[in-house]
C-alpha atoms as a PDB file:
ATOM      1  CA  UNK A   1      28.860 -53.050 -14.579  1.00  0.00           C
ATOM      2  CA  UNK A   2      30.025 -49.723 -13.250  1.00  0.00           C
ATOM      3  CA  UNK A   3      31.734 -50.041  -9.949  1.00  0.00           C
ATOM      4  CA  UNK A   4      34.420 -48.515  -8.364  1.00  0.00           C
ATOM      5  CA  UNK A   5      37.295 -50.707  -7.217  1.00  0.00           C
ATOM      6  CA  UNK A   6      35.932 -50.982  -3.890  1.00  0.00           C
ATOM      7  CA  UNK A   7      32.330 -52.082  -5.625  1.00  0.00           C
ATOM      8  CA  UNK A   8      34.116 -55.031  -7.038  1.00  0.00           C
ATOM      9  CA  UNK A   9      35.051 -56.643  -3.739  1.00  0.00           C
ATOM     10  CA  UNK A  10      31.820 -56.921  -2.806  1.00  0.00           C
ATOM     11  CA  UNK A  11      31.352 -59.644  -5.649  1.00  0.00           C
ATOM     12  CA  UNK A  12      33.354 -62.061  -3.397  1.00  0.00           C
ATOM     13  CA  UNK A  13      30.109 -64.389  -2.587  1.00  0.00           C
ATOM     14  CA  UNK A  14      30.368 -67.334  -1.262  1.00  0.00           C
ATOM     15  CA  UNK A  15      30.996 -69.173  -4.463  1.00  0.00           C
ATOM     16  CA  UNK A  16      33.453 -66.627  -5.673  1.00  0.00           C
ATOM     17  CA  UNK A  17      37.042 -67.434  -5.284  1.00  0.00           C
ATOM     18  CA  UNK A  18      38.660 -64.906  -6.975  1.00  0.00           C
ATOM     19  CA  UNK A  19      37.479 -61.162  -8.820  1.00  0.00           C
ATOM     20  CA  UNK A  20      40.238 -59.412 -11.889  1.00  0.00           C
ATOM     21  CA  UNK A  21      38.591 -56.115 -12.735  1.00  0.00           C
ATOM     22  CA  UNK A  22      39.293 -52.441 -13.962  1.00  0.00           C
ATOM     23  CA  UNK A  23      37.630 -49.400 -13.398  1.00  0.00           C
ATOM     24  CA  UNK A  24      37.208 -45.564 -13.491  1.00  0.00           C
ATOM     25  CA  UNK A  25      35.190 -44.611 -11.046  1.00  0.00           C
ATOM     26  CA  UNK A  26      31.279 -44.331 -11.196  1.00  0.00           C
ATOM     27  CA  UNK A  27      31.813 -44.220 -15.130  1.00  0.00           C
ATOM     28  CA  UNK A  28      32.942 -47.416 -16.428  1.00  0.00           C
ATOM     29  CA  UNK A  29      34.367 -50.802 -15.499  1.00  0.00           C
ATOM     30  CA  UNK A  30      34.461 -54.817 -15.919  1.00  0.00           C
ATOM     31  CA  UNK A  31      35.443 -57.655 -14.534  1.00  0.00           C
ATOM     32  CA  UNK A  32      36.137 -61.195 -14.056  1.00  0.00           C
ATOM     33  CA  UNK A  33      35.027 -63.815 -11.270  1.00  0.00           C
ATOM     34  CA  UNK A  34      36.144 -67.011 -10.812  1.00  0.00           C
ATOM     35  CA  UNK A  35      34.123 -69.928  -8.634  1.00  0.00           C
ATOM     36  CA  UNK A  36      36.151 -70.958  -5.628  1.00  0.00           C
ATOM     37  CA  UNK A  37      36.469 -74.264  -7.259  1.00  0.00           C
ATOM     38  CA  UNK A  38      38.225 -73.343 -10.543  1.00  0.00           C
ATOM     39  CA  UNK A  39      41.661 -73.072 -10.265  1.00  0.00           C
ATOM     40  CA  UNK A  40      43.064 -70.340 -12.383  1.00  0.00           C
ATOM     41  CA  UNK A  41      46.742 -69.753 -11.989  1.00  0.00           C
ATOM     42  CA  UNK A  42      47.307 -66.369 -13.276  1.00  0.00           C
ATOM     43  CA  UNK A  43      50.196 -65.038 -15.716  1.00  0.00           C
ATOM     44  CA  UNK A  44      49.922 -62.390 -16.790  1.00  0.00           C
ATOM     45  CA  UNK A  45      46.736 -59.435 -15.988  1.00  0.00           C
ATOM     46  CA  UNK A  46      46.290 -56.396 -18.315  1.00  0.00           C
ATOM     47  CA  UNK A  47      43.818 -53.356 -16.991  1.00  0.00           C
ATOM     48  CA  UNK A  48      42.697 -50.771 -18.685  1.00  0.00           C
ATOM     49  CA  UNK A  49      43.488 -47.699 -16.637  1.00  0.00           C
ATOM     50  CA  UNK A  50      39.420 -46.279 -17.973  1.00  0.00           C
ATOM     51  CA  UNK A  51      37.641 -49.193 -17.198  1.00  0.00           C
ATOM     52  CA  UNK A  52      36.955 -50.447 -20.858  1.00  0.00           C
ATOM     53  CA  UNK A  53      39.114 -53.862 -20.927  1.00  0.00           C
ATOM     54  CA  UNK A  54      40.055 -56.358 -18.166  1.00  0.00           C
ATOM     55  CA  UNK A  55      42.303 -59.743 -20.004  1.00  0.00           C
ATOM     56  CA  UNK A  56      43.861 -62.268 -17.929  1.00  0.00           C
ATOM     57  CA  UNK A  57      45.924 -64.944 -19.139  1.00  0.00           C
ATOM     58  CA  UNK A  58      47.112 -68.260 -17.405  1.00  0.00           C
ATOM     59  CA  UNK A  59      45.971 -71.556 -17.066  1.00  0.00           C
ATOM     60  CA  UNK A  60      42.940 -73.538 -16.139  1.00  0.00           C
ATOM     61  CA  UNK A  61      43.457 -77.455 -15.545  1.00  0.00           C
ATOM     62  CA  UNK A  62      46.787 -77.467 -17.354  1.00  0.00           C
ATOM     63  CA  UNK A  63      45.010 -75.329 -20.370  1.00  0.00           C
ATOM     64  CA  UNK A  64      46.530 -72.001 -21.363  1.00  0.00           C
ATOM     65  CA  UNK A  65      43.663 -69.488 -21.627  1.00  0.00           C
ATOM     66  CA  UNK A  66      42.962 -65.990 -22.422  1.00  0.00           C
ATOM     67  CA  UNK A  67      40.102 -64.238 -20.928  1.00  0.00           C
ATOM     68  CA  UNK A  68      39.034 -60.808 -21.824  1.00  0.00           C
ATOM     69  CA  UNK A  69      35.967 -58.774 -20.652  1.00  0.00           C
ATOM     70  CA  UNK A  70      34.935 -55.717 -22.695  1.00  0.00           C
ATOM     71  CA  UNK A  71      32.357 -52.241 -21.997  1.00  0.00           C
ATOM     72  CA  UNK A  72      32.886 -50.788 -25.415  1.00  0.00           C
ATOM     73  CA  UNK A  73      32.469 -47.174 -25.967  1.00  0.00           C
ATOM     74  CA  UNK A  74      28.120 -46.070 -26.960  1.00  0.00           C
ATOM     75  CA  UNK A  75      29.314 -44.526 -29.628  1.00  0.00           C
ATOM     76  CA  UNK A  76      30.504 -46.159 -33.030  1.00  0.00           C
ATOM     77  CA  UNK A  77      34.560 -46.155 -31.845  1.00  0.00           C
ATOM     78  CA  UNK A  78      36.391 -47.974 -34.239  1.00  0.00           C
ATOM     79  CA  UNK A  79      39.344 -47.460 -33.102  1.00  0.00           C
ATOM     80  CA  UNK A  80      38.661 -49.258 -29.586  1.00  0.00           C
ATOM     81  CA  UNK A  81      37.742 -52.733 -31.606  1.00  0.00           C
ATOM     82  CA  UNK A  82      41.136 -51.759 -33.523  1.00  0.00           C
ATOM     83  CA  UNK A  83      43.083 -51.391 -30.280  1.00  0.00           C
ATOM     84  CA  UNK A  84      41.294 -54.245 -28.863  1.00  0.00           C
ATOM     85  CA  UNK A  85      42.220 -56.925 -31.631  1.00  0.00           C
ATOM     86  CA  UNK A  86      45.701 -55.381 -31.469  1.00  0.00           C
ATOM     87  CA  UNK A  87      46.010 -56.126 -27.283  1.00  0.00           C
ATOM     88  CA  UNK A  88      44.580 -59.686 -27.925  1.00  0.00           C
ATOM     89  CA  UNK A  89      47.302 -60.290 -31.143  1.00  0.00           C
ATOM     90  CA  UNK A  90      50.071 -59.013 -29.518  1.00  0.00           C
ATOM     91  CA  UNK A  91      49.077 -60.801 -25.680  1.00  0.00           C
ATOM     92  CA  UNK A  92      46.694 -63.593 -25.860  1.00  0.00           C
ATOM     93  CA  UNK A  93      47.848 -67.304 -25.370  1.00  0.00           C
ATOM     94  CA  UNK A  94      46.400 -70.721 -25.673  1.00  0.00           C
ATOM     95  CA  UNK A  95      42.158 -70.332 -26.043  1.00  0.00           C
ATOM     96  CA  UNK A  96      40.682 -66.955 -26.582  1.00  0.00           C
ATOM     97  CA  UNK A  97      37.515 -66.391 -24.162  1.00  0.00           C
ATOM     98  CA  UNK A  98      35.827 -63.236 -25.310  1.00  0.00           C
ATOM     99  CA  UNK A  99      32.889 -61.822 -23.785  1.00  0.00           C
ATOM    100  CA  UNK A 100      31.397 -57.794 -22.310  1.00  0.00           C
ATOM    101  CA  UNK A 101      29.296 -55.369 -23.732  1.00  0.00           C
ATOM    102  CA  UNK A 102      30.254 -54.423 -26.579  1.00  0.00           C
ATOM    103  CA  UNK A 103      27.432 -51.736 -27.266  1.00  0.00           C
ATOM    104  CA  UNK A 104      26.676 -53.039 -31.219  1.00  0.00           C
ATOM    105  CA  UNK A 105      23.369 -53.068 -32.845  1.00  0.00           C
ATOM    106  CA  UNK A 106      22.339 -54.479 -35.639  1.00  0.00           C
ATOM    107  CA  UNK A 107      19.971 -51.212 -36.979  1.00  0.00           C
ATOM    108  CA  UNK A 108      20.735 -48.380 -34.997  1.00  0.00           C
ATOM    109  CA  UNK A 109      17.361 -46.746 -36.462  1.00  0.00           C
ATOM    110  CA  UNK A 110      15.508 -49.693 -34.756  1.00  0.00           C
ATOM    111  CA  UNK A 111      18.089 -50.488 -31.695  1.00  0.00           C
ATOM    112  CA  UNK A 112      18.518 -47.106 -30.368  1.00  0.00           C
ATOM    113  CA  UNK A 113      16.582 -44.602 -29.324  1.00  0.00           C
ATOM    114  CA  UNK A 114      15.629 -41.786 -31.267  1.00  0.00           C
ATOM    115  CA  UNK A 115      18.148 -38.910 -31.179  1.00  0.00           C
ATOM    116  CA  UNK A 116      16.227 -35.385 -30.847  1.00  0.00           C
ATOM    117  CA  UNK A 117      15.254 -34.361 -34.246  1.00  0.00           C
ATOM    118  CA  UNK A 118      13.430 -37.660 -34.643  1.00  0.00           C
ATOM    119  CA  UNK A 119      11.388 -37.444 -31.407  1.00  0.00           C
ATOM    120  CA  UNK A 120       7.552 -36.585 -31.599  1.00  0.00           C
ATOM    121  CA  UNK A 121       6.623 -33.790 -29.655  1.00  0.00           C
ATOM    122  CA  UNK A 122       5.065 -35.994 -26.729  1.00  0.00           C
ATOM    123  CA  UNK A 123       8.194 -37.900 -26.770  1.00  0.00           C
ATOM    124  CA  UNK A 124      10.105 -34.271 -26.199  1.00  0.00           C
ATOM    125  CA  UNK A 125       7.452 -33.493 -23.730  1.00  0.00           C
ATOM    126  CA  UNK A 126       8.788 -36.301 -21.194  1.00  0.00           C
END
């Protein structure tokens, strides 16, 4: 999902009650929506200032949760899932909802496309 800040709003739909969410500008950015009917009482909100991480933490029906949303660099970038375990270790309370796009593959040859020394020459063509 990349949307600027203003973007987001517009995700307030009828059964939306509430939207958490980071950006930077057309590049990146996540977030978080909540149906009108859940009540999430919010403690704590952590944004990444380039759009890669959005974690909430607070409670749901008296249960203390930790909700984080993820756009992981394309690129192999260990150091993000590094920095991202490290946020969750040294932040996260009560149950630990993970969930984005976190850009992994199982076989790059077969899961990506074909960087430009392995193209055919119709595929260069195009």
């Amino acid at each position: 999902m990349h949307l600027v800040e203003t973007e987001h709003k517009k995700h307030r739909r009828e059964w939306v009650g509430e939207v958490f969410s980071a950006s930077y500008g057309k590049k990146r950015g996540v977030a978080i929506l909540f149906n009108r009917n859940v009540v999430f009482s919010v403690d704590k909100i952590l944004q990444h200032t380039l759009g890669r991480y959005v974690m909430l933490i607070g409670t749901i029906s008296g249960m203390v949760v930790s909700i984080i949303n993820i756009y992981a660099p394309m690129e192999d970038d260990y150091s993000f899932f590094r920095d991202i375990a490290n946020i969750i270790a040294e932040n996260a309370k009560g149950m630990i909802i993970l969930g984005g796009d976190f850009n992994a593959v199982l076989d790059g040859r077969l899961d990506r496309l074909p960087d430009e020394c392995n193209r055919t020459k119709k595929q260069k063509k195009n």
